[in-house]
N, C-alpha and C. Protein backbone atom coordinates (compact mmCIF):
# COMPACT_ATOMS: atom_id res chain seq x y z
N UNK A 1 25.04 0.14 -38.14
CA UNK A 1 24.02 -0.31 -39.07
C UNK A 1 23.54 -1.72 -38.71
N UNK A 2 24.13 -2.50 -38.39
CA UNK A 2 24.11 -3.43 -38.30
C UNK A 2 23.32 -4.14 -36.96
N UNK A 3 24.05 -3.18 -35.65
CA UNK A 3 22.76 -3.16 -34.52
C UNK A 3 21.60 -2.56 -34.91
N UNK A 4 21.12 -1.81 -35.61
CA UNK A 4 20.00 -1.47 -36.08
C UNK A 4 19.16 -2.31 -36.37
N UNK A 5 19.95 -3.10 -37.31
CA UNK A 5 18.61 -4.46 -37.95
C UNK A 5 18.60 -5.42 -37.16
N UNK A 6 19.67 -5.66 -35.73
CA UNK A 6 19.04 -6.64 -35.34
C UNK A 6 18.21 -6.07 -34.03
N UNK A 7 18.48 -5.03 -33.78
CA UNK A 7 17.15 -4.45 -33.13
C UNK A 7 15.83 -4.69 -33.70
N UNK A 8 15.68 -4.08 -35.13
CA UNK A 8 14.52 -4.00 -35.52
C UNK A 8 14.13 -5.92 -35.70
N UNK A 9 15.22 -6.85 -36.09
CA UNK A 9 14.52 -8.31 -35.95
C UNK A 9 13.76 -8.71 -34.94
N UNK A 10 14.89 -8.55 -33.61
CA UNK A 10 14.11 -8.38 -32.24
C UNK A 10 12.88 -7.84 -32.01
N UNK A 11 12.47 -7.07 -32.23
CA UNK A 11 11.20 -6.50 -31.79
C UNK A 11 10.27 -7.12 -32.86
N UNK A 12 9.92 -7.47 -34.13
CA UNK A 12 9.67 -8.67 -34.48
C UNK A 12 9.26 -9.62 -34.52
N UNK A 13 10.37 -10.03 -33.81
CA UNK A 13 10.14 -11.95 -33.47
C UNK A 13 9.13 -11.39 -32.63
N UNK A 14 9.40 -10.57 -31.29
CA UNK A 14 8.48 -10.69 -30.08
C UNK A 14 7.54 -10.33 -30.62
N UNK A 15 7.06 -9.21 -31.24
CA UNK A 15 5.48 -8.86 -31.76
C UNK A 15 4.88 -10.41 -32.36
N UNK A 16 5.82 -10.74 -33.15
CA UNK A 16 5.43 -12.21 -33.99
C UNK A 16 4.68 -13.29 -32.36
N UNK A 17 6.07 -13.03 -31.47
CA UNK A 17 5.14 -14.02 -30.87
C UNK A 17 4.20 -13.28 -29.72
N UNK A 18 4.03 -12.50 -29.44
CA UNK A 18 3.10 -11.67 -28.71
C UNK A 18 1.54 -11.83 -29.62
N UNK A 19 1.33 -11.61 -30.56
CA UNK A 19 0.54 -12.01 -31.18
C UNK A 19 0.09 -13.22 -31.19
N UNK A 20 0.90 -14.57 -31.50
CA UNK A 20 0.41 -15.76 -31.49
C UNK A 20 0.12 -15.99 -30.07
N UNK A 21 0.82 -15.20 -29.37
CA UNK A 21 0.35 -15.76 -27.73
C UNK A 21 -1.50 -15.37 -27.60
N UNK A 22 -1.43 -13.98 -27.84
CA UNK A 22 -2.91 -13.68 -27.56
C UNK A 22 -3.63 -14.40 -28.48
N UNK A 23 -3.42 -15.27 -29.88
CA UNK A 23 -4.43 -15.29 -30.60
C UNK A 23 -4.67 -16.44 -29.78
N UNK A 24 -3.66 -17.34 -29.44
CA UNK A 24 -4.04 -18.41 -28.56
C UNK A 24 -4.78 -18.16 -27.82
N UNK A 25 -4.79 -16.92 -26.94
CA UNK A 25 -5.57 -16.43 -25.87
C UNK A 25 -7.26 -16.78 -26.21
N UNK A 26 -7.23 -15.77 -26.83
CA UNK A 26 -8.87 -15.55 -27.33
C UNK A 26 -9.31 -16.74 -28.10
N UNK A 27 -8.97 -17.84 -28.49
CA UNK A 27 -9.50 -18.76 -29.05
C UNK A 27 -9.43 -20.16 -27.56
N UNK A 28 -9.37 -19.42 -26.81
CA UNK A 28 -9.43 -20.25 -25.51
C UNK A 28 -8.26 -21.51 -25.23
N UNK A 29 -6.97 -21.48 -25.54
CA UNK A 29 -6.33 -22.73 -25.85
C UNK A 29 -5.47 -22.09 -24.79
N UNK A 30 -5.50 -20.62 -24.14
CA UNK A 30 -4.33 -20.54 -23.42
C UNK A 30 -5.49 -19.86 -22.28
N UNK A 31 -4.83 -19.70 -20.59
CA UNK A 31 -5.75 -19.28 -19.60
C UNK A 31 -4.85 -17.52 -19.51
N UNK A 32 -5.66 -16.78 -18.60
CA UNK A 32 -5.05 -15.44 -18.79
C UNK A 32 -3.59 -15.40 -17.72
N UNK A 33 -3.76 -16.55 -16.67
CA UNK A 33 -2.52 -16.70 -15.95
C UNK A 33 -1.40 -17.30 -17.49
N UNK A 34 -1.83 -18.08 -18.06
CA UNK A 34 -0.59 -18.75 -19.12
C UNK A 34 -0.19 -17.75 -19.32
N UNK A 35 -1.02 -16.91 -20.31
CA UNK A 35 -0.45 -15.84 -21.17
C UNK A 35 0.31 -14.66 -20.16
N UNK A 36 -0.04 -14.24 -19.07
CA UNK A 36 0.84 -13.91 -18.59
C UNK A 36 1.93 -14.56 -18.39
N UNK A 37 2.44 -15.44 -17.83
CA UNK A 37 3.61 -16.06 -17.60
C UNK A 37 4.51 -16.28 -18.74
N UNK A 38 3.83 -16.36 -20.09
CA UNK A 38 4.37 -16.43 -21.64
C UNK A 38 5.19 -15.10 -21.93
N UNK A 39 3.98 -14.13 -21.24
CA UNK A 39 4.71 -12.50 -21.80
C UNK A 39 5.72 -12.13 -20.58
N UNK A 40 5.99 -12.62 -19.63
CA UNK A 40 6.57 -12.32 -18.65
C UNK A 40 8.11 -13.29 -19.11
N UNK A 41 8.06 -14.03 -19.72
CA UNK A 41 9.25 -14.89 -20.32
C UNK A 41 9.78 -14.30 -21.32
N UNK A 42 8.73 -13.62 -21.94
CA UNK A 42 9.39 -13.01 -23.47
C UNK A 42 9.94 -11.62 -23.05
N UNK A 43 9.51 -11.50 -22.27
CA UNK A 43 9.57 -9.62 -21.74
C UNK A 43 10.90 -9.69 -20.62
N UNK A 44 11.37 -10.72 -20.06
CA UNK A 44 12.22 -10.51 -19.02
C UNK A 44 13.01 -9.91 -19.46
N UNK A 45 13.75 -9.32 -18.44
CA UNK A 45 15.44 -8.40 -18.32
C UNK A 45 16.45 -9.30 -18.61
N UNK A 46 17.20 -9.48 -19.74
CA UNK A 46 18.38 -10.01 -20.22
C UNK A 46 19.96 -9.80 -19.46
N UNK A 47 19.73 -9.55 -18.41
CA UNK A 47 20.63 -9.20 -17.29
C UNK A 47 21.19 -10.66 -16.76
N UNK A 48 22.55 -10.69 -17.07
CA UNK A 48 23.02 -12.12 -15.83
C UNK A 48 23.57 -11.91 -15.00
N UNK A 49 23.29 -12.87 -14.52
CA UNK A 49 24.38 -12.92 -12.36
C UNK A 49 25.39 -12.05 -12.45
N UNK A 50 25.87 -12.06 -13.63
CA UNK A 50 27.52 -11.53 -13.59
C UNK A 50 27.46 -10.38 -13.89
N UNK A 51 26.59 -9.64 -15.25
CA UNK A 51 26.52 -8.28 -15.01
C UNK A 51 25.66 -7.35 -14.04
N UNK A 52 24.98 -7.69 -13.39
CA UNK A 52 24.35 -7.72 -11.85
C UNK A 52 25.39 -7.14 -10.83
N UNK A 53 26.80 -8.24 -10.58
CA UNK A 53 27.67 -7.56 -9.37
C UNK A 53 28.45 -6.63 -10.00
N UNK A 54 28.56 -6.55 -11.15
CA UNK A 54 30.15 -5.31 -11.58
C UNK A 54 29.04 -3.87 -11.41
């Protein structure tokens, strides 16, 4: 139960900020390279060095 809700927080926050990223977008305060590099930060693979070699 409990991974449930923080799944559902997670997805969330990111919509929360996926949204403010584009509104930035379209009101010209961010370039379309930013906003990529923004969603490419929020979107990365949560994978570390260490679970990588096992």
């Amino acid at each position: 139960m409990k991974l449930r809700r923080y799944q559902r927080a997670r997805y969330a926050t990111l919509q929360g900020k996926t949204f403010a990223l584009w509104k930035s977008y379209r009101e010209g305060n961010l370039t379309s390279t930013g906003l990529l590099k923004a969603f490419s930060c929020l979107y990365k693979p949560s994978v570390s060095v260490t679970d990588a070699v096992e």
